[in-house]
C-alpha atoms as a PDB file:
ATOM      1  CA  UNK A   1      36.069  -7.284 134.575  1.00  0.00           C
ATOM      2  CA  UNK A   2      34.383 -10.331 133.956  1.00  0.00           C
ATOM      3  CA  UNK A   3      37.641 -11.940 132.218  1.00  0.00           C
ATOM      4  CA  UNK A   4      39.310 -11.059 136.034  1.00  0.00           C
ATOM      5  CA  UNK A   5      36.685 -12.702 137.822  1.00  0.00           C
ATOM      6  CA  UNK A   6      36.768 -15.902 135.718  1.00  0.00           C
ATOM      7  CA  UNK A   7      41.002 -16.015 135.603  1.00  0.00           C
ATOM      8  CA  UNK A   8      40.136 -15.179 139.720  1.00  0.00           C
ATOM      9  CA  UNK A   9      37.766 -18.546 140.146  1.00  0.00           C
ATOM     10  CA  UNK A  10      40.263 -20.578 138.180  1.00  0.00           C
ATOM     11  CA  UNK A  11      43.358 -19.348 140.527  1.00  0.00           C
ATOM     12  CA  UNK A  12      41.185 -20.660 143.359  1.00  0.00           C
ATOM     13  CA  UNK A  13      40.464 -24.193 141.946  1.00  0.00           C
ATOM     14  CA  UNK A  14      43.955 -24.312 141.434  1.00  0.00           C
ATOM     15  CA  UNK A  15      44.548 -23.553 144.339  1.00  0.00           C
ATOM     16  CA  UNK A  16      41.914 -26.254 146.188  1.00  0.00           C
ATOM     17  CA  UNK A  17      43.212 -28.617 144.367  1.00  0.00           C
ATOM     18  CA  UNK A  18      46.977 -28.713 145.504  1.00  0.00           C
ATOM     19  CA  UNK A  19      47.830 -30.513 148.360  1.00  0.00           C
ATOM     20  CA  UNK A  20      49.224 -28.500 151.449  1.00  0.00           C
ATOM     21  CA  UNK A  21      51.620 -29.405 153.141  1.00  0.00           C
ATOM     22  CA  UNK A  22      53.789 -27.548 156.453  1.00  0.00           C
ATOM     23  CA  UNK A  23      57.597 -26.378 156.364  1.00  0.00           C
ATOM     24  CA  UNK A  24      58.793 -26.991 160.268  1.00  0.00           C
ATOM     25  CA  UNK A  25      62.397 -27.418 161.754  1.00  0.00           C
ATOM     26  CA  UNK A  26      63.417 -31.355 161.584  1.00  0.00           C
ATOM     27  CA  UNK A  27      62.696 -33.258 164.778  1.00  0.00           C
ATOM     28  CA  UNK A  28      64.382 -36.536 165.676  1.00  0.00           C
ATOM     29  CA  UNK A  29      61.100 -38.658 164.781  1.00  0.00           C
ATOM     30  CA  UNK A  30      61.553 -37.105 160.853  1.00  0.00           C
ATOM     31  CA  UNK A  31      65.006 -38.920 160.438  1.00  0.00           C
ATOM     32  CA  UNK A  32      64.391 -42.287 159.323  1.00  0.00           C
ATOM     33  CA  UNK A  33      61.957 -40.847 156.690  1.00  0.00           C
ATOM     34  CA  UNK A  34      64.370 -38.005 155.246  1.00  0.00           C
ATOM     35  CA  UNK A  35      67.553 -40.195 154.983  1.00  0.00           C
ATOM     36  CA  UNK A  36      64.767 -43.049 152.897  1.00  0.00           C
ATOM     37  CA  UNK A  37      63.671 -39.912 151.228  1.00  0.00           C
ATOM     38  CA  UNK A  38      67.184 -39.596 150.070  1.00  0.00           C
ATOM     39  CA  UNK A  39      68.220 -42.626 148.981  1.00  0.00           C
ATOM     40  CA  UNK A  40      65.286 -42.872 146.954  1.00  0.00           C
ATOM     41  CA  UNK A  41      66.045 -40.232 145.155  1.00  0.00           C
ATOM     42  CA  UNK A  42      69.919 -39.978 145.290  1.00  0.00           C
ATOM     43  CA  UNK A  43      70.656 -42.750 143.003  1.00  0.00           C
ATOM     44  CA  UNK A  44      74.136 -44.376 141.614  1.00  0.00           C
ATOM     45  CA  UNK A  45      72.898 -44.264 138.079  1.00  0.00           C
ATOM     46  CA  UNK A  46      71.799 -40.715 138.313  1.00  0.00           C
ATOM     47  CA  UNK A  47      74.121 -38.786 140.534  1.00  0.00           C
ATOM     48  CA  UNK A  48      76.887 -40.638 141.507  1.00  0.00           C
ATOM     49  CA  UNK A  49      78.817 -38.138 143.731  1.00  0.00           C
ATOM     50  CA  UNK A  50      74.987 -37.250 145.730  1.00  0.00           C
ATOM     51  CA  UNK A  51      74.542 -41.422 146.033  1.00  0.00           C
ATOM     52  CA  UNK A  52      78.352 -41.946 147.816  1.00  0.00           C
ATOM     53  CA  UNK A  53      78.293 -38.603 149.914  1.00  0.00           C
ATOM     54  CA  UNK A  54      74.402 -39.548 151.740  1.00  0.00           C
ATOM     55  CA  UNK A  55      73.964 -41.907 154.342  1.00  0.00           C
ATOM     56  CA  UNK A  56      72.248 -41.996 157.761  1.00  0.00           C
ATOM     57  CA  UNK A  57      75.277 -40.327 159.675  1.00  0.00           C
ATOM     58  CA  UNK A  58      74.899 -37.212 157.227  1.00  0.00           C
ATOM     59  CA  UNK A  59      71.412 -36.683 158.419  1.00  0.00           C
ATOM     60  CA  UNK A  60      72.300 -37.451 162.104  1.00  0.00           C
ATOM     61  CA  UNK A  61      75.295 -35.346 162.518  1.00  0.00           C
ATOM     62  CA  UNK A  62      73.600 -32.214 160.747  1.00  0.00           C
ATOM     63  CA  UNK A  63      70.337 -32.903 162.570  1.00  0.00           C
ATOM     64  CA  UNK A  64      72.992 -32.673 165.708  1.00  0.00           C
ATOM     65  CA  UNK A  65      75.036 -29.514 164.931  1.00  0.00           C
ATOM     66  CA  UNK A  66      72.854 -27.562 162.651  1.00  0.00           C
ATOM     67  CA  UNK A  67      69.359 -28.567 163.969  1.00  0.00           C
ATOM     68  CA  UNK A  68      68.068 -24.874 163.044  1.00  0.00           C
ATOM     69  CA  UNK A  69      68.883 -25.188 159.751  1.00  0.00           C
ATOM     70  CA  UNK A  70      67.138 -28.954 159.254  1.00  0.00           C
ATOM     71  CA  UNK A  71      63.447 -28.312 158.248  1.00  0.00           C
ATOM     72  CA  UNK A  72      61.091 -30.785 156.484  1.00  0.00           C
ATOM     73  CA  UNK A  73      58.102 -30.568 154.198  1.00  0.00           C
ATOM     74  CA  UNK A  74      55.214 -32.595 155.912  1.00  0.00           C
ATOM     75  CA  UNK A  75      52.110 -33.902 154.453  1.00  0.00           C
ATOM     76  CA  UNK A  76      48.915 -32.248 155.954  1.00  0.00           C
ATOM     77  CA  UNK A  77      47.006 -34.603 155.151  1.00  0.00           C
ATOM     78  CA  UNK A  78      48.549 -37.926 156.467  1.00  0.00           C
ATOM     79  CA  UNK A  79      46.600 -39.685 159.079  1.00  0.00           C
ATOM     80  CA  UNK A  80      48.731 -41.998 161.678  1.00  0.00           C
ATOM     81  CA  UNK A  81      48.198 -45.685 159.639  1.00  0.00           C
ATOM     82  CA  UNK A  82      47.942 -43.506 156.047  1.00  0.00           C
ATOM     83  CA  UNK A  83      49.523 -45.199 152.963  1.00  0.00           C
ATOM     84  CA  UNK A  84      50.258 -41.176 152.160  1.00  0.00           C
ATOM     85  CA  UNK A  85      54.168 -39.855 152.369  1.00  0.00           C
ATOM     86  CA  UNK A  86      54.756 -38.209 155.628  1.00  0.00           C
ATOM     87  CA  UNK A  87      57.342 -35.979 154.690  1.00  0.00           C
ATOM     88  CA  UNK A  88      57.612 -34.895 151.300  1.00  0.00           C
ATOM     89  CA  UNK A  89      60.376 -32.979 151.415  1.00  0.00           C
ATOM     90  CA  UNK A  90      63.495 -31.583 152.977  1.00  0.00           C
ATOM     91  CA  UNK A  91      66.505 -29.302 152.535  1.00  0.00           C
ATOM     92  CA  UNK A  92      69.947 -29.246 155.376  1.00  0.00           C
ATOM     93  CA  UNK A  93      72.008 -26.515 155.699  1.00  0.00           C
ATOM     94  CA  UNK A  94      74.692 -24.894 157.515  1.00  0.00           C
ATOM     95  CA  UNK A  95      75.873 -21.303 158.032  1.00  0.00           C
ATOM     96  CA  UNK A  96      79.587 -20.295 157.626  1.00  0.00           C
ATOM     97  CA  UNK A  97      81.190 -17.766 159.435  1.00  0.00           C
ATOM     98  CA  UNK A  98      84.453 -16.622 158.404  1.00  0.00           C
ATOM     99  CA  UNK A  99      87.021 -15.311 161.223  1.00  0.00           C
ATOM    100  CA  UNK A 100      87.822 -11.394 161.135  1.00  0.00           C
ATOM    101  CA  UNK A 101      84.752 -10.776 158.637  1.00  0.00           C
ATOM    102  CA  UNK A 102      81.630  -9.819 158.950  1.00  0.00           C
ATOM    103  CA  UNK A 103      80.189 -11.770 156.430  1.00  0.00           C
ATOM    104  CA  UNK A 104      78.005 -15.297 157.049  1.00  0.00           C
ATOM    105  CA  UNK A 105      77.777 -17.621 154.157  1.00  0.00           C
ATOM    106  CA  UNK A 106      74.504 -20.008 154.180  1.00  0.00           C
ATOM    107  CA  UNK A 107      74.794 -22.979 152.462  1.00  0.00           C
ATOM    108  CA  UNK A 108      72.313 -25.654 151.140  1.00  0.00           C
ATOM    109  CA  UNK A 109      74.072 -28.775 151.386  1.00  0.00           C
ATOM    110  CA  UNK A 110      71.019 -30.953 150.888  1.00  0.00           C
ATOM    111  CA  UNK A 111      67.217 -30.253 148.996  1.00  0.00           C
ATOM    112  CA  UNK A 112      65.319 -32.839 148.295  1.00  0.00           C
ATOM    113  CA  UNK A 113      61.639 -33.392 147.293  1.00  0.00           C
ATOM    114  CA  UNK A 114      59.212 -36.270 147.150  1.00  0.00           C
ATOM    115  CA  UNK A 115      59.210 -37.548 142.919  1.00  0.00           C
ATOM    116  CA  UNK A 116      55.129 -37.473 143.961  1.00  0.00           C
ATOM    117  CA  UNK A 117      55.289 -33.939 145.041  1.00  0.00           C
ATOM    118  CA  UNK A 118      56.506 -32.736 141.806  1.00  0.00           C
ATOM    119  CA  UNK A 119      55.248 -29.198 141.354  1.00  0.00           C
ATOM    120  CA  UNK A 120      53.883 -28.487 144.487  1.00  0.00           C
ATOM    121  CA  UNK A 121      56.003 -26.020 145.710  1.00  0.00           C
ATOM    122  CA  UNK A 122      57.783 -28.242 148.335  1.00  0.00           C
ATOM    123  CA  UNK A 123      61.332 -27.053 147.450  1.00  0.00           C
ATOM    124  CA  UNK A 124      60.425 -23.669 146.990  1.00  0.00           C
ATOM    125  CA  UNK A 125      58.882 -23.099 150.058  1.00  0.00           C
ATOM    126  CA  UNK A 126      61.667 -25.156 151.979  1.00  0.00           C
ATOM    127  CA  UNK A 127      64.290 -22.871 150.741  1.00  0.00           C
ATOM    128  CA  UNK A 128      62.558 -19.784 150.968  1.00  0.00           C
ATOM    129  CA  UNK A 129      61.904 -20.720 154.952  1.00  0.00           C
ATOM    130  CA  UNK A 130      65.479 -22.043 155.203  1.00  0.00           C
ATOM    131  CA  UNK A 131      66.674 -18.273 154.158  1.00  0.00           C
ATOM    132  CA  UNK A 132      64.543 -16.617 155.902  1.00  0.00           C
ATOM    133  CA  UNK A 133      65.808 -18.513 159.136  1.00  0.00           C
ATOM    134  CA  UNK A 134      69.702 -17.926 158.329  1.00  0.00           C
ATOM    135  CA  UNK A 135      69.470 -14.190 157.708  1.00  0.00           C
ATOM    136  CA  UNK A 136      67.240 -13.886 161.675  1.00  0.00           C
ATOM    137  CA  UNK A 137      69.607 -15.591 163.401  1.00  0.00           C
ATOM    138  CA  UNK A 138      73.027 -15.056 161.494  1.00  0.00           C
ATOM    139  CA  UNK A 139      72.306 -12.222 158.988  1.00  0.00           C
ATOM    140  CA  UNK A 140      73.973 -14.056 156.448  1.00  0.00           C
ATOM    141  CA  UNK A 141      74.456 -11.851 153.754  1.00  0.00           C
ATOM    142  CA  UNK A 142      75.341 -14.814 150.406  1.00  0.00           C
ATOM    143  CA  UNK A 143      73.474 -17.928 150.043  1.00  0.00           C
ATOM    144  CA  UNK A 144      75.219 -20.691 148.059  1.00  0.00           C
ATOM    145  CA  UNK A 145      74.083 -24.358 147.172  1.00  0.00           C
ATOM    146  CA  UNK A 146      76.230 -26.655 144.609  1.00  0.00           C
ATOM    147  CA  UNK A 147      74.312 -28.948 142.135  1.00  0.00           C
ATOM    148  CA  UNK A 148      75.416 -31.352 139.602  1.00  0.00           C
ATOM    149  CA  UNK A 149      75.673 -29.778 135.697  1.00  0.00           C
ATOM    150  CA  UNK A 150      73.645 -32.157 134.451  1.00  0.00           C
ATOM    151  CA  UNK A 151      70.992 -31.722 136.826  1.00  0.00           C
ATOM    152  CA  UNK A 152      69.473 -29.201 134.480  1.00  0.00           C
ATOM    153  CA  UNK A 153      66.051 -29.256 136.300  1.00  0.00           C
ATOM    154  CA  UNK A 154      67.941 -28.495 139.862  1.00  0.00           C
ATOM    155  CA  UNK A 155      69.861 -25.541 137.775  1.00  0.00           C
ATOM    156  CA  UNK A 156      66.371 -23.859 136.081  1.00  0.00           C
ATOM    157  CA  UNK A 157      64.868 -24.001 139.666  1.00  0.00           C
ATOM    158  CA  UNK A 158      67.873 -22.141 141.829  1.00  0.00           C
ATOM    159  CA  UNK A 159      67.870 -20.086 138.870  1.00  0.00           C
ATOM    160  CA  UNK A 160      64.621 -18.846 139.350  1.00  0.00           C
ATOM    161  CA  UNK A 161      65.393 -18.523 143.030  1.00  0.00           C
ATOM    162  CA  UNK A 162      67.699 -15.513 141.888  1.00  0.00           C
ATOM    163  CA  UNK A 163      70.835 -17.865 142.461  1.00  0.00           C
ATOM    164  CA  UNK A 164      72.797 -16.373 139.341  1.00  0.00           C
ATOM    165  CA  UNK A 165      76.521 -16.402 140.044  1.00  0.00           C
ATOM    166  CA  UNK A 166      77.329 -19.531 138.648  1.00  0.00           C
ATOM    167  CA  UNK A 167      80.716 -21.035 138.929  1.00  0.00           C
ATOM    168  CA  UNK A 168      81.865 -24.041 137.452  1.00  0.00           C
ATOM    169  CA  UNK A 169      82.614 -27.074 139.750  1.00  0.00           C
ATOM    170  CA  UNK A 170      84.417 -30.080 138.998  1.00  0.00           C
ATOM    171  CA  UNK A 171      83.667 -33.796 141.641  1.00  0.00           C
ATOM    172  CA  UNK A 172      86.771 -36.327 140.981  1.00  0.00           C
ATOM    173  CA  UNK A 173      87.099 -39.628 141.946  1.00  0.00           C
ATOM    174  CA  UNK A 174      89.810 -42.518 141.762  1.00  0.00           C
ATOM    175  CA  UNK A 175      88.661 -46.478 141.676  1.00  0.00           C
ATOM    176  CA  UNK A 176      91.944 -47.096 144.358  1.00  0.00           C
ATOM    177  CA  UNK A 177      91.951 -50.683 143.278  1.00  0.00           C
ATOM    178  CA  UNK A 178      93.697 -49.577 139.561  1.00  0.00           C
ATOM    179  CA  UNK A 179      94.859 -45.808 141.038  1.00  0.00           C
ATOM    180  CA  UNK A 180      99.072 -46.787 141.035  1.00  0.00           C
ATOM    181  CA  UNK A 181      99.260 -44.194 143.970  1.00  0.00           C
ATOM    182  CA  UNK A 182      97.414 -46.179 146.159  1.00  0.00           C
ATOM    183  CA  UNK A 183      96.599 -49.184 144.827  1.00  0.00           C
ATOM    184  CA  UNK A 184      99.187 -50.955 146.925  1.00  0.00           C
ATOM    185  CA  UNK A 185      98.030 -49.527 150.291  1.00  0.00           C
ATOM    186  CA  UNK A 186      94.273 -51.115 149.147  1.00  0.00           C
ATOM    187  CA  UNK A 187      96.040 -54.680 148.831  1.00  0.00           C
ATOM    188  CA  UNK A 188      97.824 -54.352 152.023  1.00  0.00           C
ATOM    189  CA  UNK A 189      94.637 -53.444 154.090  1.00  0.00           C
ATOM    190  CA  UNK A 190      92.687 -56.264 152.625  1.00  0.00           C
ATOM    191  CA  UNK A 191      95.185 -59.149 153.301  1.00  0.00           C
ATOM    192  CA  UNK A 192      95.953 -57.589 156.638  1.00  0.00           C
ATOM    193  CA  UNK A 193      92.209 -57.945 156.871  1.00  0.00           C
ATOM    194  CA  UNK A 194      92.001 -61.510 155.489  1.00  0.00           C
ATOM    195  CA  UNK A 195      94.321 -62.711 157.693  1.00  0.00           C
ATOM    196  CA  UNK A 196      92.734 -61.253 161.060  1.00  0.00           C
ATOM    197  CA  UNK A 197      89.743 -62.939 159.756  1.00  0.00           C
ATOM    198  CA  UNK A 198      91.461 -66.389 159.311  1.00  0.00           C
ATOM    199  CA  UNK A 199      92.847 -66.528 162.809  1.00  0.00           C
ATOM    200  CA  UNK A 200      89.375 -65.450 164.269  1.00  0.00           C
ATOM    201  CA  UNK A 201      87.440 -68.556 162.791  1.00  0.00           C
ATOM    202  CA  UNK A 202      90.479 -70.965 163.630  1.00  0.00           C
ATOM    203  CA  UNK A 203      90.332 -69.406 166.834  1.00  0.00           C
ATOM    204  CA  UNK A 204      86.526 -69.830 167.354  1.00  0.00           C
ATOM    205  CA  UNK A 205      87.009 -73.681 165.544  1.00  0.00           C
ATOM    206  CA  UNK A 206      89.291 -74.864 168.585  1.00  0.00           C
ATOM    207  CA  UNK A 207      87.321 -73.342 171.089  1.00  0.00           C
ATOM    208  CA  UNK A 208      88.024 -70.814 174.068  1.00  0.00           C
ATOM    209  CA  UNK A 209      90.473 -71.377 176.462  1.00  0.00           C
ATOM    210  CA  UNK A 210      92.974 -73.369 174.010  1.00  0.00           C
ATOM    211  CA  UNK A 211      96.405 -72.032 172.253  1.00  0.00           C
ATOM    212  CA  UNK A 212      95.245 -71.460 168.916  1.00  0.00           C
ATOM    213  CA  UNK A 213      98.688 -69.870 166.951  1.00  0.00           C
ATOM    214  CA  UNK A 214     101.937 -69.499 167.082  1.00  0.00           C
ATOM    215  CA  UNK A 215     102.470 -66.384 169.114  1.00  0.00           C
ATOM    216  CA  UNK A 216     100.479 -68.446 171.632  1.00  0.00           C
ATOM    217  CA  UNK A 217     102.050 -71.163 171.480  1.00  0.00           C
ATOM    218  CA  UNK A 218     105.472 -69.209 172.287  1.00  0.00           C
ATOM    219  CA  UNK A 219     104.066 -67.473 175.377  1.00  0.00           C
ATOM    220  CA  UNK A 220     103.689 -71.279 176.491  1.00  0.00           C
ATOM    221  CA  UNK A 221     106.586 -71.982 176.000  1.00  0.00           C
ATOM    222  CA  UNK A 222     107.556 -68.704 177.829  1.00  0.00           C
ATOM    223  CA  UNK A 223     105.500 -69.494 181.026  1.00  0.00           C
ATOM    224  CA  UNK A 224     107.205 -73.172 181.492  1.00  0.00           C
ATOM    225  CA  UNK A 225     110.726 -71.747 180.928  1.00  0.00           C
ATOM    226  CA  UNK A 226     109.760 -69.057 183.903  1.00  0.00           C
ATOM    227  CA  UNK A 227     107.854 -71.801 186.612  1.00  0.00           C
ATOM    228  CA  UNK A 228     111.665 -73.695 185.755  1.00  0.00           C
ATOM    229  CA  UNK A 229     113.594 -70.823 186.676  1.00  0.00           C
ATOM    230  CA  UNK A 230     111.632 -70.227 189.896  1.00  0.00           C
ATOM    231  CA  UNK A 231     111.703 -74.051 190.569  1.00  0.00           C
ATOM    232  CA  UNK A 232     115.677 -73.788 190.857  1.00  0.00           C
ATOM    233  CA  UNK A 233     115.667 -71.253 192.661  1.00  0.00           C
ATOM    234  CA  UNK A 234     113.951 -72.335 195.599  1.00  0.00           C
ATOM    235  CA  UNK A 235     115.745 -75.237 195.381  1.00  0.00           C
ATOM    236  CA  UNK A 236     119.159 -72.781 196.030  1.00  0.00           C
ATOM    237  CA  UNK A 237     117.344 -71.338 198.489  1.00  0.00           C
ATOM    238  CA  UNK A 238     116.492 -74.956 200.766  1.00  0.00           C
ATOM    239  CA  UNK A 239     120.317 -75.569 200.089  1.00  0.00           C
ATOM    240  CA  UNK A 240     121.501 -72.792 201.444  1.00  0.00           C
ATOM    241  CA  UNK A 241     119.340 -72.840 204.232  1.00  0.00           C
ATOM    242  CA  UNK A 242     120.824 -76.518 205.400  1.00  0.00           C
ATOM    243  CA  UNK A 243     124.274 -74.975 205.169  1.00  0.00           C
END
């Protein structure tokens, strides 16, 4: 009994002593902060597929059509003017439903937690709320999220979250400039692109209002031949008149 009461007191210090934070749905405020959040932790030299796949419009378009399914870990204790992260943590996710079936698919496409939050709970709890959420307002019935192999600790912790059919997943990737598919179609777009840019600074050089290129010059060209024409024939015109 007394071994209970001490194991007891030293849950609750545990317990005090963790910082708290809130799981909420993502509001518009939250965005700047979760797509830093990100980057900060989707890194090039870590996980390269994660690092070219996130940028702001990921966060903005999901915030847009799957708003419900955006929720963020906030601090409780940050103060307005706080040195203290804000939000701590999020995941984004979507639910799939499949035409003629019955059957919704959630899916985390994005979990994230602050580095300084390790252990805390935060991606726990944000996935546990994010569940709970899809299966009230879709009943989704399967619950799938993708992680990179190597990310051993995101693999233990989806693991523990009962996440056990595993099935292997390959990301592939071509550098375009050496790929012999496409490599000329890269070369093309950049001199296309080279040369637009030329003409705009000669263009900007001689100033507006001037012919600055060939195809200009022609249309010149064009516009004399035409105030010729209409010269003559008004001329034809006076003549005949007199007759």
């Amino acid at each position: 009994m007394a071994q209970e009461k001490r194991d007891h007191n030293a849950n609750n210090k545990d317990n005090n002593s963790r910082r708290t934070f809130t799981v909420r749905t993502m509001e518009i405020e939250d965005l700047a902060e979760v797509y830093q959040l990100g980057a900060m932790n989707f890194k090039a030299d870590l996980w390269p597929m994660l690092y070219r796949s996130w940028d702001e419009y990921e966060v903005t378009t999901l915030f847009n059509t799957d708003g419900d399914y955006c929720l963020v870990a906030e601090n409780d204790a940050w103060q307005p003017g706080s040195k203290e992260q804000r939000i701590v943590g999020f995941v984004l996710g979507t639910v799939i439903s499949k035409p003629g079936s019955a059957w919704s698919y959630g899916y985390i496409l994005w979990l994230c937690s602050h580095d300084l939050w390790a252990r805390e709970g935060v991606a726990g709890k944000l996935v546990d709320k994010l569940v709970e959420i899809m299966i009230e307002e879709d009943g989704i019935r399967i619950i799938m999220a993708d992680t990179d192999p190597d990310n051993h600790r995101a693999v233990r912790f989806f693991s523990k979250k009962g996440f056990s059919d595993t099935k292997p997943h390959l990301y592939l990737s071509s550098n375009l400039e050496h790929n012999p598919h496409y490599g000329q179609l890269l070369k093309k777009s950049r001199a296309a692109a080279l040369s637009a840019e030329k003409l705009k600074k000669k263009m900007r050089k001689d100033g507006p209002g001037r012919w600055t290129n060939e195809a200009n010059d022609e249309k010149k060209k064009v516009s004399k031949s035409k105030k010729k024409k209409l010269l003559k024939r008004k001329k034809k015109k006076k003549k005949t008149g007199k007759n």
